[in-house]
C-alpha atoms as a PDB file:
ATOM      1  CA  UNK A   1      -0.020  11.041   2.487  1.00  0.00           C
ATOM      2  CA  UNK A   2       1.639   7.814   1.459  1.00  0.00           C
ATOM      3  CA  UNK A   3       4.298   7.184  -0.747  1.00  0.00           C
ATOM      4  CA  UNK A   4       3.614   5.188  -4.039  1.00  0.00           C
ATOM      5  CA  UNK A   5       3.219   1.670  -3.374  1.00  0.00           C
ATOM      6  CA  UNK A   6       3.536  -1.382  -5.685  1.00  0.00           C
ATOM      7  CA  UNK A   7       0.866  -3.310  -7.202  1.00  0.00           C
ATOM      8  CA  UNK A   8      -1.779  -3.494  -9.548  1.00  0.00           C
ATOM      9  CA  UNK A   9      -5.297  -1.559  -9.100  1.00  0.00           C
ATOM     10  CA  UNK A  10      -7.452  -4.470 -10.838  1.00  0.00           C
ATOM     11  CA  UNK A  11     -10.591  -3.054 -13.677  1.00  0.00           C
ATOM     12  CA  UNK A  12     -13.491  -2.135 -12.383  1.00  0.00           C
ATOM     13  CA  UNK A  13     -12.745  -1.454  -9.240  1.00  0.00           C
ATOM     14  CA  UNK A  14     -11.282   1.712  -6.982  1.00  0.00           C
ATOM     15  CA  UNK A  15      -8.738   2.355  -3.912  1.00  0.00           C
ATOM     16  CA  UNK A  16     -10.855   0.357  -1.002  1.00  0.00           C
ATOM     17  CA  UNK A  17     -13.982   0.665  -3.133  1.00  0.00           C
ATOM     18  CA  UNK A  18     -14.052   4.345  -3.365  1.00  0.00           C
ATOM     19  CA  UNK A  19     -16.216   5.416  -6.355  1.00  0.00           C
ATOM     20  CA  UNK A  20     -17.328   8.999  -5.983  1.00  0.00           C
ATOM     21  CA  UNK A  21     -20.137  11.068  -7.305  1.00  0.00           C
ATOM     22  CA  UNK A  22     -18.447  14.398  -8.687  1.00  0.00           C
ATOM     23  CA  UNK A  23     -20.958  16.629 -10.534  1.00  0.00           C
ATOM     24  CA  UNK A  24     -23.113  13.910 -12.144  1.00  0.00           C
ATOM     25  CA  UNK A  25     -19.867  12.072 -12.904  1.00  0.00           C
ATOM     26  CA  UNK A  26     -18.355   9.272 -11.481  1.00  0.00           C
ATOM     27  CA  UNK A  27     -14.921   8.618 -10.509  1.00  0.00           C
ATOM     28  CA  UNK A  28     -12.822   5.983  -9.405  1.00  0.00           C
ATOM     29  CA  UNK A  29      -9.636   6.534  -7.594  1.00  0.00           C
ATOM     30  CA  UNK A  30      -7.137   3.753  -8.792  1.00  0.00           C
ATOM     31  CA  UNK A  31      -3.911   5.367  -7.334  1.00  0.00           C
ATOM     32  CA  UNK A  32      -2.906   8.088  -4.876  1.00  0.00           C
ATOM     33  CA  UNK A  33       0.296   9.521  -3.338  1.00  0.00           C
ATOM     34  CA  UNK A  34       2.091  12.776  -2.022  1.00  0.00           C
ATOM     35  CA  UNK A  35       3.410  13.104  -6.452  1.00  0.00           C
ATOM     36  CA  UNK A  36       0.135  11.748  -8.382  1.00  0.00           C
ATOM     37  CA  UNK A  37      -3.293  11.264  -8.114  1.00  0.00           C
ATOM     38  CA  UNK A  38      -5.031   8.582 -10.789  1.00  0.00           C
ATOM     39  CA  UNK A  39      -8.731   8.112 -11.426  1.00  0.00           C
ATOM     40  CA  UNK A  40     -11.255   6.940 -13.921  1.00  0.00           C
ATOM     41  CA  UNK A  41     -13.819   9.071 -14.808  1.00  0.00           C
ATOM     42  CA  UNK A  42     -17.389   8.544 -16.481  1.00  0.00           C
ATOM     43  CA  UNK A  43     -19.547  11.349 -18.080  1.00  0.00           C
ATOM     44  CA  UNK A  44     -22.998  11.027 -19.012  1.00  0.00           C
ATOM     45  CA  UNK A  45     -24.071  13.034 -22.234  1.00  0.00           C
ATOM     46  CA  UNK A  46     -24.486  16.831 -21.218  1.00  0.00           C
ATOM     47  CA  UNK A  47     -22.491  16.638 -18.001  1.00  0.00           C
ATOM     48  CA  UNK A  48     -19.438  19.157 -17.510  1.00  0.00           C
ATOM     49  CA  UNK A  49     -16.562  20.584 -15.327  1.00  0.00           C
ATOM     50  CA  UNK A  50     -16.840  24.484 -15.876  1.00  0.00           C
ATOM     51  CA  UNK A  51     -13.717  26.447 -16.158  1.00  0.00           C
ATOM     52  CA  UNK A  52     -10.874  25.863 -13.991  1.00  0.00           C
ATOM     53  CA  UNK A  53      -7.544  26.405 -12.897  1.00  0.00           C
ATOM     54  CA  UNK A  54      -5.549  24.023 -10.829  1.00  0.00           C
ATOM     55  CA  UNK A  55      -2.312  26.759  -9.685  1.00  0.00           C
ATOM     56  CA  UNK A  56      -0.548  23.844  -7.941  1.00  0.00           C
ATOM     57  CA  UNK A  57      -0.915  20.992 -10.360  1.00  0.00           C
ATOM     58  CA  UNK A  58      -0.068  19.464 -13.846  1.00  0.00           C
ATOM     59  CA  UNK A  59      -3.455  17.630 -14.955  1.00  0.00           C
ATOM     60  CA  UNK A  60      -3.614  15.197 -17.839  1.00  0.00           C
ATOM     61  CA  UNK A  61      -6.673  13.240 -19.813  1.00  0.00           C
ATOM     62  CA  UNK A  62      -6.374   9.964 -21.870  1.00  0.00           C
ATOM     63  CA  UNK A  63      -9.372   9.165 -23.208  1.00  0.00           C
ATOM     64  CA  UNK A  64     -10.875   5.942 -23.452  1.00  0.00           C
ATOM     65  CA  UNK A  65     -14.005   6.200 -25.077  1.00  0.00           C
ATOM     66  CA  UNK A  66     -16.422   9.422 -26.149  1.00  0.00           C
ATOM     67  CA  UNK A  67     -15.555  12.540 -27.337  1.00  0.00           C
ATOM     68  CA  UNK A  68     -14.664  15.865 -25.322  1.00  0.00           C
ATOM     69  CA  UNK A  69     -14.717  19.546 -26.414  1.00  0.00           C
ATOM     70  CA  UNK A  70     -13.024  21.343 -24.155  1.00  0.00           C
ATOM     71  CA  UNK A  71     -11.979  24.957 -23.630  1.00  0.00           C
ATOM     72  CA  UNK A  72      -8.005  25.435 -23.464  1.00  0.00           C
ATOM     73  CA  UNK A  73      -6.714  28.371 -22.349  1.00  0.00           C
ATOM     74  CA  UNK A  74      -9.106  30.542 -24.453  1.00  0.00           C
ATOM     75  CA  UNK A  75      -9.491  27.960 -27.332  1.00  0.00           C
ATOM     76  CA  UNK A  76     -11.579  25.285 -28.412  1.00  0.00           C
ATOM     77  CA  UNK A  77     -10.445  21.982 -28.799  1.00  0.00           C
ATOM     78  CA  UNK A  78     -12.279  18.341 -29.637  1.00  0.00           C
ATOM     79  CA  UNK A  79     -10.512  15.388 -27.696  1.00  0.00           C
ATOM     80  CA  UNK A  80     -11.358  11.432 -28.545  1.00  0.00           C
ATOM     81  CA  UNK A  81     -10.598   8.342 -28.053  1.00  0.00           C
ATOM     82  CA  UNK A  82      -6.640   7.456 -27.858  1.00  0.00           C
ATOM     83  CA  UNK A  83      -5.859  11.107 -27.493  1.00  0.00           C
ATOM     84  CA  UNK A  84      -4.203  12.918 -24.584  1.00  0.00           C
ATOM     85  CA  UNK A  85      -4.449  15.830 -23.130  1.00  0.00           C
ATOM     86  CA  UNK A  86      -2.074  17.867 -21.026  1.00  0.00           C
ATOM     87  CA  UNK A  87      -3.388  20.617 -18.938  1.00  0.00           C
ATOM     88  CA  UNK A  88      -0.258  22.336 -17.241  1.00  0.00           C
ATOM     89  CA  UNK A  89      -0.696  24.233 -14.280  1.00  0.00           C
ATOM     90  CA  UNK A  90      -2.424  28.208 -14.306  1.00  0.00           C
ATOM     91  CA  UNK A  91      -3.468  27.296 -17.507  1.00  0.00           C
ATOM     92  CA  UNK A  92      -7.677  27.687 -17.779  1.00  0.00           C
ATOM     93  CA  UNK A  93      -9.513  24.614 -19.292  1.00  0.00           C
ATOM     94  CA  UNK A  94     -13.264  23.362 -19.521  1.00  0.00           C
ATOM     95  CA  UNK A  95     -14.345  20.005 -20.125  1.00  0.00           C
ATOM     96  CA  UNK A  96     -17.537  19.643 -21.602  1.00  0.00           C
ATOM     97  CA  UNK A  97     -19.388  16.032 -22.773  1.00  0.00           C
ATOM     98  CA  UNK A  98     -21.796  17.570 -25.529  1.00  0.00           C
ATOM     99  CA  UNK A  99     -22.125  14.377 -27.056  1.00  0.00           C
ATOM    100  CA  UNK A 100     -24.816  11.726 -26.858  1.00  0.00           C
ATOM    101  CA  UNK A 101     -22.427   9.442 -26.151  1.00  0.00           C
ATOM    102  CA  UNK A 102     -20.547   8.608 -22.158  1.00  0.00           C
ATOM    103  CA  UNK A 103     -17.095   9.421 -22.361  1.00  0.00           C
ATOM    104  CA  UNK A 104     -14.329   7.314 -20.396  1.00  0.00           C
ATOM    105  CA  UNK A 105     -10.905   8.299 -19.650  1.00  0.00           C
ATOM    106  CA  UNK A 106      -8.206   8.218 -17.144  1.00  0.00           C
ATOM    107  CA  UNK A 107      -7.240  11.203 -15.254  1.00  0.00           C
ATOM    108  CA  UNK A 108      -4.017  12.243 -13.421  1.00  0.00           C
ATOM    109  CA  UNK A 109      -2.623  15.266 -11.568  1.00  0.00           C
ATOM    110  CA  UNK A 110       1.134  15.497 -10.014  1.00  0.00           C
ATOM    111  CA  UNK A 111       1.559  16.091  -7.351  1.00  0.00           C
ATOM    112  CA  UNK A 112      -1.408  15.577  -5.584  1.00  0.00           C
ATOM    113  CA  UNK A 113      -2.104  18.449  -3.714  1.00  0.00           C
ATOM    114  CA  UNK A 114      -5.666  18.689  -1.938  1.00  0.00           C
ATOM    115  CA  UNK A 115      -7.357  17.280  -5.390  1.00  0.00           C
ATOM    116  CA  UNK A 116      -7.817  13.986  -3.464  1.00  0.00           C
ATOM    117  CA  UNK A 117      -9.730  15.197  -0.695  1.00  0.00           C
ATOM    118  CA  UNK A 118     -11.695  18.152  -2.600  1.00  0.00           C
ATOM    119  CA  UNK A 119     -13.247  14.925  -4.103  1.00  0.00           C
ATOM    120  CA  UNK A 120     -14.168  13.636  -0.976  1.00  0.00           C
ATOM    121  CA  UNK A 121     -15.404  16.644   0.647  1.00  0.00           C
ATOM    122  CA  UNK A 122     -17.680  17.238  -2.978  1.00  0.00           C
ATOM    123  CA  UNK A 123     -19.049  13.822  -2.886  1.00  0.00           C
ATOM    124  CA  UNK A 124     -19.638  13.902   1.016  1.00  0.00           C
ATOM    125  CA  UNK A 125     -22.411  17.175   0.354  1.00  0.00           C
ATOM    126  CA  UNK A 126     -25.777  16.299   0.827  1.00  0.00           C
ATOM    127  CA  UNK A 127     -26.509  18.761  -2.405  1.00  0.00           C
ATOM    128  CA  UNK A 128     -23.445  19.427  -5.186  1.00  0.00           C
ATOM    129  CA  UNK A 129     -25.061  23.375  -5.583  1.00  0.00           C
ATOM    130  CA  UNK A 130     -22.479  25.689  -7.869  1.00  0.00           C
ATOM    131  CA  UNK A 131     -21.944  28.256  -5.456  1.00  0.00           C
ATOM    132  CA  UNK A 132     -20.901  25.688  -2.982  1.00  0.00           C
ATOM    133  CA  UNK A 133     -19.017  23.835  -4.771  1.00  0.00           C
ATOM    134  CA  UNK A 134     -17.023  26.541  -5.715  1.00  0.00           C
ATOM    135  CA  UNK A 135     -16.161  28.046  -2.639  1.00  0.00           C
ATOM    136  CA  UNK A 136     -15.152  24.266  -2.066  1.00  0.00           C
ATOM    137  CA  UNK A 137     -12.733  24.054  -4.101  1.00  0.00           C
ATOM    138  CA  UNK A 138     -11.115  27.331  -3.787  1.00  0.00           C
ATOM    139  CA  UNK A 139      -9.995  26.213  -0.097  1.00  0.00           C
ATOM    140  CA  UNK A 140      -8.569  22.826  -2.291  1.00  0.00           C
ATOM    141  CA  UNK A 141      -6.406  25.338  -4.603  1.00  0.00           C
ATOM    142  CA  UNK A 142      -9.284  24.932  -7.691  1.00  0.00           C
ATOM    143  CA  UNK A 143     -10.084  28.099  -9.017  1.00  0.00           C
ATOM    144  CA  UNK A 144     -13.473  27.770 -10.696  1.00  0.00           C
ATOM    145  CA  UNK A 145     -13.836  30.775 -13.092  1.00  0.00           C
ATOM    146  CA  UNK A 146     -16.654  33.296 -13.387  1.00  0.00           C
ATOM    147  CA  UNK A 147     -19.079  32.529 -16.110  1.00  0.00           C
ATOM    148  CA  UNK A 148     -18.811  34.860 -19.217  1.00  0.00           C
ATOM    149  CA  UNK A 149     -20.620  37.859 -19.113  1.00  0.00           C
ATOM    150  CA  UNK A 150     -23.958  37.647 -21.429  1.00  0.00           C
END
């Protein structure tokens, strides 16, 4: 992995082009090194990431645009535009776009870890299935979380 370079990731556009298709989102790298990973993300009304746990990584959310109600460690919490939010490492969180509204915001981990190319390797599958993506991501240290019982 490179270091952090200089410069100036200009709007609407990604590292070499790179927009990704991640679970009905989309997101756009716009900076990665061996300490942080930067994207823009884009969530159509009703789309989600389950439960999660990054063990290796600090993960924060400014958002742009939208509303998010996410589940923190346990609690529920609503999320809008200008806010932040700071997901520290082991700590379980949901993010959930139950609006009818897309949300925009800019996402960031440190360090980087295998984030960068779990993205890849999700947007490279011919089908994004849960089961698959799951085991996916456990081999990118994301632990995906069982679904409650009913």
């Amino acid at each position: 992995m490179q270091p952090l370079t200089a410069g100036i990731t200009k709007a609407g556009t990604g590292l070499d082009g790179i927009s990704w298709n991640i679970l009905g989102q989309t997101y756009v790298p716009k900076q990665v090194s061996e300490n942080s990973f930067a994207w823009h993300a884009t969530f159509p009304p009703g789309t989600a990431v389950p439960p999660h746990i990054h063990p290796t990584q600090d993960e924060f959310i400014y958002m742009l645009e939208g509303r998010f109600d996410l589940l923190l460690d346990g609690h529920d919490f609503i999320a809008t535009s200008g806010d932040l939010i700071r997901l520290p490492m082991n700590i379980a969180h949901g993010i959930f776009n139950k609006s009818d509204q897309t949300v925009k915001c800019f996402f960031w981990v440190t360090p980087t870890r295998k984030l960068y190319d779990l993205f890849w390797a999700i947007h490279s599958m011919k089908e994004q299935t849960p089961p698959e993506v799951v085991a996916l991501s456990a081999k990118h240290e994301v632990m995906f979380l069982p679904p409650p019982q009913s």
